[in-house]
Protein backbone atom coordinates (compact mmCIF):
# COMPACT_ATOMS: atom_id res chain seq x y z
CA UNK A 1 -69.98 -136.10 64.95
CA UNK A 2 -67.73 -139.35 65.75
CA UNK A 3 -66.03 -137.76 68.56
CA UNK A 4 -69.43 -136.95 70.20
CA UNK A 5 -71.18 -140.32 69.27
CA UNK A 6 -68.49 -142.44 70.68
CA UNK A 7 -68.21 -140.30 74.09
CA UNK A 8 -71.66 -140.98 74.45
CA UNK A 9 -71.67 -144.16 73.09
CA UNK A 10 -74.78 -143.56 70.82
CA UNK A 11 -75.23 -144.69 67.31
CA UNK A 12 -73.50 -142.35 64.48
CA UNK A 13 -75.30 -143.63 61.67
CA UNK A 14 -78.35 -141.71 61.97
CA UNK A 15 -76.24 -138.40 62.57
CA UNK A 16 -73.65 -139.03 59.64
CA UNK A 17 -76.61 -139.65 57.63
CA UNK A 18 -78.29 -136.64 58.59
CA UNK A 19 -75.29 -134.59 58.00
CA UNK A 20 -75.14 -135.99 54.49
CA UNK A 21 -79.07 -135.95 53.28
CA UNK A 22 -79.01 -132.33 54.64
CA UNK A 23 -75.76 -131.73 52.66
CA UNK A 24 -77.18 -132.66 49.74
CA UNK A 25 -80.11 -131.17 49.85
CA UNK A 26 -78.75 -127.37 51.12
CA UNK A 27 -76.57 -127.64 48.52
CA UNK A 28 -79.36 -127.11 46.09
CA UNK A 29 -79.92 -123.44 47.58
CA UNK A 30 -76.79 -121.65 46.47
CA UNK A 31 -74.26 -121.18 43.29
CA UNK A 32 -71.65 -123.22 45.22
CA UNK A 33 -73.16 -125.54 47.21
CA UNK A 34 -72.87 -128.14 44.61
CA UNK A 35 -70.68 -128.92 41.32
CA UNK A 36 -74.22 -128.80 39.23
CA UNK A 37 -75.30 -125.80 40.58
CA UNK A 38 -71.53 -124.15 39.20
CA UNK A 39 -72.08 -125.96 35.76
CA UNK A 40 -76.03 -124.12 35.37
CA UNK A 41 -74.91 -121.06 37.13
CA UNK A 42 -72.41 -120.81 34.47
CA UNK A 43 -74.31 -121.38 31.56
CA UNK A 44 -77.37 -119.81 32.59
CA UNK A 45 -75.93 -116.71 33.70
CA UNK A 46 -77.38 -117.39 37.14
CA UNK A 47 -76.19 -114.91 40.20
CA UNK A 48 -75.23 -116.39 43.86
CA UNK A 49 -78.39 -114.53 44.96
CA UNK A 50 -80.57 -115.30 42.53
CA UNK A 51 -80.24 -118.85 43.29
CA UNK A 52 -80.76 -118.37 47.36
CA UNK A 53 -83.67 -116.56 46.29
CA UNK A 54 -85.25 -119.17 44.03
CA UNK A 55 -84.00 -122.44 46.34
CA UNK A 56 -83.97 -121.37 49.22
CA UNK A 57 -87.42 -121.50 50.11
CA UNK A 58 -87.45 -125.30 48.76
CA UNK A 59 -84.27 -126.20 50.35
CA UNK A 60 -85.97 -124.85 53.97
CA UNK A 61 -88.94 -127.37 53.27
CA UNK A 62 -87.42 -129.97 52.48
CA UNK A 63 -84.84 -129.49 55.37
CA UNK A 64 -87.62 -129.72 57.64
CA UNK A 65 -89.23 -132.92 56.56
CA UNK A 66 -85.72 -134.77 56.35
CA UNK A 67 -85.40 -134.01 59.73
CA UNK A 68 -88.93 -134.93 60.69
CA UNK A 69 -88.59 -138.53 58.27
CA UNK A 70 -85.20 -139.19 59.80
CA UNK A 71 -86.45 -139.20 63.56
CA UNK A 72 -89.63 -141.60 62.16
CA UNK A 73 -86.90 -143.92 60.62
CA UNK A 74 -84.49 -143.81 63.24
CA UNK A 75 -86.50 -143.87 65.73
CA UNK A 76 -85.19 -146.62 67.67
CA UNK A 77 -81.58 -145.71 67.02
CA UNK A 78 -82.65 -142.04 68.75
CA UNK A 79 -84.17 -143.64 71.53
CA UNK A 80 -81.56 -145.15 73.13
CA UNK A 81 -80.34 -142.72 76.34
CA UNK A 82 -76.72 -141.15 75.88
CA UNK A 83 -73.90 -142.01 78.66
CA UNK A 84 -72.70 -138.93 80.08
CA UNK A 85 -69.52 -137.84 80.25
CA UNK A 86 -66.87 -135.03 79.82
CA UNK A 87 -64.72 -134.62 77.40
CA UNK A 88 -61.37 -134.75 77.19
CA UNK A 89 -59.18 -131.56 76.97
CA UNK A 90 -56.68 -133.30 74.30
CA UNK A 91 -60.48 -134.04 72.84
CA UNK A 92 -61.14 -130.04 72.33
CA UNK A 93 -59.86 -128.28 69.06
CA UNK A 94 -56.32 -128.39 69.54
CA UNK A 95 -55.68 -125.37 67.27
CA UNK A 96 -58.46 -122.77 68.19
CA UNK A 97 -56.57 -120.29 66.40
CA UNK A 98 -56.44 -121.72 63.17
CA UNK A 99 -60.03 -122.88 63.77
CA UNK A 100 -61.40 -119.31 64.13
CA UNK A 101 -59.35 -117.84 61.49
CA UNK A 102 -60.41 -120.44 58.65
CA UNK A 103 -63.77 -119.98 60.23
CA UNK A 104 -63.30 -116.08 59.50
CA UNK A 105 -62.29 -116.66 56.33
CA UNK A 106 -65.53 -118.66 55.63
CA UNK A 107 -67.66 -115.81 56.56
CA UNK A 108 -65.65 -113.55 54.31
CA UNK A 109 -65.96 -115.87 51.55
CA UNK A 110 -69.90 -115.95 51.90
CA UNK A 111 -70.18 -112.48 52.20
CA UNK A 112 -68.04 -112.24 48.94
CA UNK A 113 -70.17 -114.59 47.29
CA UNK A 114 -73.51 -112.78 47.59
CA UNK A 115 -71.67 -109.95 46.42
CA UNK A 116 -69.41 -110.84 43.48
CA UNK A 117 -71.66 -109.72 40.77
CA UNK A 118 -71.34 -106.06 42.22
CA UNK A 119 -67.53 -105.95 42.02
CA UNK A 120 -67.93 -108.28 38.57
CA UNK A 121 -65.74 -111.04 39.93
CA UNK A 122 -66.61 -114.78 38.93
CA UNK A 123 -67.20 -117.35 42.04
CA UNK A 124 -63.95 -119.46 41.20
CA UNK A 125 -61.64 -116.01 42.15
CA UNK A 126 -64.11 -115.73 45.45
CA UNK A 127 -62.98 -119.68 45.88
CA UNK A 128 -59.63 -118.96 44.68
CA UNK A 129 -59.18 -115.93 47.50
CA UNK A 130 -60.32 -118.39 49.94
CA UNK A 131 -58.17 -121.06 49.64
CA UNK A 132 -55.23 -118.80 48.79
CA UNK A 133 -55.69 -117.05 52.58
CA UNK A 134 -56.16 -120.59 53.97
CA UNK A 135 -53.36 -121.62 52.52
CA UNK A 136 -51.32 -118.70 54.30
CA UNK A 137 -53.40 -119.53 57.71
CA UNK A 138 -52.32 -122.82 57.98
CA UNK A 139 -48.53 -122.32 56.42
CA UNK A 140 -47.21 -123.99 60.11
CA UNK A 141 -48.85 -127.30 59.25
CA UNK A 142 -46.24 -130.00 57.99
CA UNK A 143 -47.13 -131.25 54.76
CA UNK A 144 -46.98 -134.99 55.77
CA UNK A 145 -49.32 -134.01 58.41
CA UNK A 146 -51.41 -133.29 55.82
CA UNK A 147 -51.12 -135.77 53.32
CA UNK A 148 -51.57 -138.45 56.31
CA UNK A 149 -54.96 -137.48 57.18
CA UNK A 150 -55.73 -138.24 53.00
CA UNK A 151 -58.34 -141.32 51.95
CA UNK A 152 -56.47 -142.45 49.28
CA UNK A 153 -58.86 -144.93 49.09
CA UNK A 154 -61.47 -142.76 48.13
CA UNK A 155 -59.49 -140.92 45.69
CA UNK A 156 -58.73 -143.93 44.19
CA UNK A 157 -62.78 -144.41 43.87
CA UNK A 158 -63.53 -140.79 42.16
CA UNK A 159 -60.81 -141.59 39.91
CA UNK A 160 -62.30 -144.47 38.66
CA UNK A 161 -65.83 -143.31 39.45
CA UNK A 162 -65.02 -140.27 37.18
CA UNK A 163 -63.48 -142.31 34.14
CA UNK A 164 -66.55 -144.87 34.35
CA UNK A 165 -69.08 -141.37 34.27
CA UNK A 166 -66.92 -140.09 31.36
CA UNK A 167 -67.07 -143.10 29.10
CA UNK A 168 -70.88 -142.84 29.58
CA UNK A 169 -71.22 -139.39 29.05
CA UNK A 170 -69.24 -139.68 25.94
CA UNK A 171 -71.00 -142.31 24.38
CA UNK A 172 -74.03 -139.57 24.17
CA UNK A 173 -76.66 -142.07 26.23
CA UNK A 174 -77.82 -138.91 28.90
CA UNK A 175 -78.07 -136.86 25.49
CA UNK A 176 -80.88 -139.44 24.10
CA UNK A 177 -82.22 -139.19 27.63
CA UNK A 178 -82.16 -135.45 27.43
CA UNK A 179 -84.03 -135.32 24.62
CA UNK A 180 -86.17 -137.47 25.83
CA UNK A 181 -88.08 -134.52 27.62
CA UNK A 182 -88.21 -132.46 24.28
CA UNK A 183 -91.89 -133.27 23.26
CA UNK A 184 -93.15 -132.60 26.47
CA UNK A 185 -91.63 -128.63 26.70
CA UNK A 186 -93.38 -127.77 23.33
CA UNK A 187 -97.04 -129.05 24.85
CA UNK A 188 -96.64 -128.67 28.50
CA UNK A 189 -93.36 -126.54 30.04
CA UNK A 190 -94.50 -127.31 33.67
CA UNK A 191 -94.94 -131.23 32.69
CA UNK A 192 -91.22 -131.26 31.12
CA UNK A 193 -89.78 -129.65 34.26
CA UNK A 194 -91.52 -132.39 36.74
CA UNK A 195 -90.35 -135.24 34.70
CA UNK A 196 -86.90 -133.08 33.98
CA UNK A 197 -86.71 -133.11 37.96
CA UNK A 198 -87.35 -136.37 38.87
CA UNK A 199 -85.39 -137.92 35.87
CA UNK A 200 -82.49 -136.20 36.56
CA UNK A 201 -82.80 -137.09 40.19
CA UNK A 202 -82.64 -140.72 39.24
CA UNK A 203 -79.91 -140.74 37.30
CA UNK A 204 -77.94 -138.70 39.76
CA UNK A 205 -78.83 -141.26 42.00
CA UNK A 206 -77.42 -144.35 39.68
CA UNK A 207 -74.07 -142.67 38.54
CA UNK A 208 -73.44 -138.89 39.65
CA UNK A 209 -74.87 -135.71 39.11
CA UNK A 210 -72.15 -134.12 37.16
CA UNK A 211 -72.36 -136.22 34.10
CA UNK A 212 -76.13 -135.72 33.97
CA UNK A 213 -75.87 -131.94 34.22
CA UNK A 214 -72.88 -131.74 31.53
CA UNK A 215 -75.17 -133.76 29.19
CA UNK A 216 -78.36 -131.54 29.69
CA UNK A 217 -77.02 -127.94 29.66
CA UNK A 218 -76.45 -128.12 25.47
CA UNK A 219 -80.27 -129.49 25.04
CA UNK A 220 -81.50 -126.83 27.23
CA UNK A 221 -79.60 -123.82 25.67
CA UNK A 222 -80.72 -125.20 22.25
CA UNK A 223 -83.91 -125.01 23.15
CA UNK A 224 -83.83 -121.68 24.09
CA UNK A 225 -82.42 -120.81 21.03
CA UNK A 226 -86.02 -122.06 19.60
CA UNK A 227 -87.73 -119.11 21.60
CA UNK A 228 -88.40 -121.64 24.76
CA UNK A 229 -88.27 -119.94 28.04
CA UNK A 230 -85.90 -122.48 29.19
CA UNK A 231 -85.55 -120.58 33.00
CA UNK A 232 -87.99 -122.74 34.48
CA UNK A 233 -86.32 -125.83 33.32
CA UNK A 234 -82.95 -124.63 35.20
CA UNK A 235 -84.93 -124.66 38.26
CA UNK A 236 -85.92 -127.94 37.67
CA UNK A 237 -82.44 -129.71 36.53
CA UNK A 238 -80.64 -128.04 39.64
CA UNK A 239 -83.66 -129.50 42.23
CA UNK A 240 -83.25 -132.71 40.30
CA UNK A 241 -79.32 -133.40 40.35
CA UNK A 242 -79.34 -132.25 44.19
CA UNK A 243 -82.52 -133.90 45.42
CA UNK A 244 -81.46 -137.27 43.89
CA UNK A 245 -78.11 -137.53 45.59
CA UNK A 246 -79.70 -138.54 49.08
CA UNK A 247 -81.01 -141.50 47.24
CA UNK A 248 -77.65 -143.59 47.02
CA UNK A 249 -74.46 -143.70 48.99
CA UNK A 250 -72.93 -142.62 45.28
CA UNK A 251 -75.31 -139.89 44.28
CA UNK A 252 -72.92 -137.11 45.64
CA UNK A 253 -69.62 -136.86 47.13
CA UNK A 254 -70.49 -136.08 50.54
CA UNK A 255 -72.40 -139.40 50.70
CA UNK A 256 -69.41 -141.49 49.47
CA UNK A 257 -67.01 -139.31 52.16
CA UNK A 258 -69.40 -140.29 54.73
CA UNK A 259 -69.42 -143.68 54.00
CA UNK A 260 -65.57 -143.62 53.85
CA UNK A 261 -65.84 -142.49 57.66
CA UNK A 262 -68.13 -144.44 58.50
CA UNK A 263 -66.21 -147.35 57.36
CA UNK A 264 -62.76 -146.01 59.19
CA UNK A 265 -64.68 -145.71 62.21
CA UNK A 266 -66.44 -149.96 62.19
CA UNK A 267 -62.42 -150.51 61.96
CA UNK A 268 -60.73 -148.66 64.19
CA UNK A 269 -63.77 -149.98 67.09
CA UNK A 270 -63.88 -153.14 65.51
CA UNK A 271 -67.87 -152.72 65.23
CA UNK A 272 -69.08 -152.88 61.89
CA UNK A 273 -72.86 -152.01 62.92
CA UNK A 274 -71.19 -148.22 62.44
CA UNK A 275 -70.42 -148.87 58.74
CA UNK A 276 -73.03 -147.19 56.17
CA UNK A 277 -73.48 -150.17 53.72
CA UNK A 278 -74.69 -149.66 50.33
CA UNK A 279 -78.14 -151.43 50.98
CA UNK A 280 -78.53 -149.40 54.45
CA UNK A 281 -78.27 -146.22 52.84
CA UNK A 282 -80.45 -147.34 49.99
CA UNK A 283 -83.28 -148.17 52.25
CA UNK A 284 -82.89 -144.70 54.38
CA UNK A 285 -81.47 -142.20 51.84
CA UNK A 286 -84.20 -143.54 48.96
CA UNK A 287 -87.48 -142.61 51.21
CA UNK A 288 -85.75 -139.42 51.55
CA UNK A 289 -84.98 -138.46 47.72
CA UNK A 290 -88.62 -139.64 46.70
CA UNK A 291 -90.52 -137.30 49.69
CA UNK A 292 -87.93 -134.27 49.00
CA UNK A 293 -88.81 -134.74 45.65
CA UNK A 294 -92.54 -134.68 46.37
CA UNK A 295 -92.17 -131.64 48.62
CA UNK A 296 -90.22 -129.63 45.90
CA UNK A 297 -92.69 -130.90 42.73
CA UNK A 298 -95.61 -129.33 44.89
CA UNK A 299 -93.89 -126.05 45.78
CA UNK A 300 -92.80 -125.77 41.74
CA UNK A 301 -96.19 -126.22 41.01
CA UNK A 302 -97.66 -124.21 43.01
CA UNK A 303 -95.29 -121.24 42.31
CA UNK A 304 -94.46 -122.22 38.95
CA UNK A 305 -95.27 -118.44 37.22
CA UNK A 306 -92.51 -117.25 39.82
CA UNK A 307 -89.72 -120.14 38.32
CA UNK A 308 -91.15 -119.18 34.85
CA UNK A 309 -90.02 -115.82 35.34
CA UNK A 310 -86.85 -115.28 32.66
CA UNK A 311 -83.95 -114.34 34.53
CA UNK A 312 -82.62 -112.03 31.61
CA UNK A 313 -85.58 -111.24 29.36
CA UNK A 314 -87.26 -113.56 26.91
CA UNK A 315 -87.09 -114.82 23.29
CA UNK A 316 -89.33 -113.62 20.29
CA UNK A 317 -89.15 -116.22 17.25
CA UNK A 318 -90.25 -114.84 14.00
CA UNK A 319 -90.11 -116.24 10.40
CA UNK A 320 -86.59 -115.53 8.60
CA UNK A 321 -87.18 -113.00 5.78
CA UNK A 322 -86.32 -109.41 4.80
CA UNK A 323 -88.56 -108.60 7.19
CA UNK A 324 -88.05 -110.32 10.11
CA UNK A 325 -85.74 -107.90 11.85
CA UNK A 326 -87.77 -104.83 11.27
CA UNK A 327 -91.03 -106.19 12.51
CA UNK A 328 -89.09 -107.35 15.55
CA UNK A 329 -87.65 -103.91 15.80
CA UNK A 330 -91.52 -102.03 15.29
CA UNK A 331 -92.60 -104.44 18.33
CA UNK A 332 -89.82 -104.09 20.79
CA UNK A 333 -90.61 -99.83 20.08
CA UNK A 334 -93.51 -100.07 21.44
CA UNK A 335 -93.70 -102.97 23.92
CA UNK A 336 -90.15 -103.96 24.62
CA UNK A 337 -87.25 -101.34 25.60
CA UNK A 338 -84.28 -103.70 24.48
CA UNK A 339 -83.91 -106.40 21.82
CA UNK A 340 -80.86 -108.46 20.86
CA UNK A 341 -80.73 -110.89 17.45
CA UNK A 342 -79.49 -114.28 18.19
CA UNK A 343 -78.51 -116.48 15.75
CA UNK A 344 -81.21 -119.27 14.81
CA UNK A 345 -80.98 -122.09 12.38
CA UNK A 346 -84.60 -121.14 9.79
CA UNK A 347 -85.68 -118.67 12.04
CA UNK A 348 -84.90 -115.06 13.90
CA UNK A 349 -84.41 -115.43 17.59
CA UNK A 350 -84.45 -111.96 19.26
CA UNK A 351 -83.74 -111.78 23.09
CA UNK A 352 -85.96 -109.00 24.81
CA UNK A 353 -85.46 -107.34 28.40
């Protein structure tokens, strides 16, 4: 993106801002796209394909009116005419054949990934087979090559961003926030996943997703140990965490690695109109969270039933008693084919398919 802006002496803010909004908000469509998505995935038992199939539709939306907001907000940026010129040669990929073999092993990798429940692998060995053949790929890079093309800087930031996130998450303040939403799924399970979303969005937004996501994945699997149908409220947490990073330059990783650039880049020209300040991306990144937010609370409304659909079956809650497993077992005979007993604190939690 900086090679192209500067030979055409455009503006890169709007496109490194682009790439990042529209990072963080495809990563919201699949099992990897985004740290969060890994953490739910996991605990909910969620496939790679069940989440294309439940956020991708959203994520498609809302990639279409980022792009529409960002031409109406940089539309003055966008209307300045591009110099033309050639590029370079010494300008073109200098490696192609490393560049089309990593690129291979990215399509292997996705193709892997929409099938690892068949073969019963987990998506960290998919990763893990990746990186291990990239590794081999690339064995005729030097390692100072490497290790010179590093922002230490800005792993000197998620270091400290990281211990900052961990002394809050450990004081148990997201939990009370968490908890917060309680009430609401016992009355109304479509109010509790609007506010769930656009909570969670905000507080991905002040500190990071991660943290958020970590502190809400024991409240929600303790409620569905109270019979809740909790499914809908996965949905809901994984929109949040990944709609609300557009809405600071902190709110996700690829917003703070684009800022990095974008900083690098006011240096090494000596203009610092093509550094992303805090405030710029505040006022350009926040319209964005709040109308993909919008956009995605109308679409899980409107579709809720199909987000309400359990996953893997469904809870029955009965009294505890003698009893209590044999009615459960008369029912699922002749409504439900399988039941499981799950352990309950006062109560018998059965899990039905």
């Amino acid at each position: 993106i900086i090679l192209i802006c500067v030979s055409l002496k455009v503006n890169a803010i709007p496109y490194l801002l682009a790439a990042a909004l529209l990072s963080d908000t495809g990563g919201v469509a699949t099992l990897v796209g985004d740290p969060p998505n890994l953490m739910i995935g996991s605990a909910a038992d969620i496939s790679f394909n069940q989440f294309i199939v439940h956020m991708g539709g959203i994520v498609f939306v809302a990639w279409i009116v980022i792009l529409f907001f960002l031409k109406v907000l940089f539309r003055k940026e966008l209307a300045v005419e591009p110099a033309e010129r050639d590029f370079e040669e010494q300008e073109k990929i200098v490696d192609p054949q490393t560049w089309y073999a990593a690129l291979a092993v990215l399509g292997v990798m996705v193709v892997l990934f929409i099938f690892h429940g068949y073969f019963h692998w987990e998506p960290w060995f998919v990763a893990a087979i990746g990186l291990t053949s990239l590794v081999f790929i690339a064995h005729h890079i030097e390692l100072d090559e490497s290790f010179s093309k590093v922002e230490l800087s800005l792993l000197m930031f998620f270091i400290s961003l990281f211990i900052l996130v961990g002394g809050v998450e450990n004081s148990h303040f997201l939990e009370y926030v968490g908890q917060f939403i309680l009430p609401y799924v016992q009355e109304d399970l479509l109010v509790a996943c609007i506010i769930l979303m656009w909570g969670s969005a905000i507080f991905s937004a002040a500190i990071d997703n991660i943290p958020f996501t970590a502190a809400m994945i024991p409240i929600i699997l303790g409620m569905e140990t109270q019979g809740i149908n909790v499914t809908p409220l996965w949905w809901a947490l994984a929109i949040g965490v990944g709609m609300g990073g557009n809405g600071t330059h902190l709110g996700s990783t690829a917003n703070v690695f684009i800022v990095t650039i974008s900083e690098r880049m006011a240096r090494e020209t000596g203009d610092r109109s093509h550094a992303i300040t805090p405030g710029l991306w505040f006022r350009k990144g926040t319209p964005v969270m709040i109308i993909t937010l919008v956009t995605s609370s109308i679409i899980f409304w409107t579709f809720f039933e199909f987000y309400a659909n359990p996953l893997h079956g469904y809870y029955i809650l009965v009294p505890a008693g003698n009893n209590a497993g044999r009615n459960v077992d008369v029912a699922c005979r002749i409504s439900l084919p399988i039941c499981y007993p799950v352990a309950g604190a006062g109560h018998a939690a059965w899990r039905c398919y």
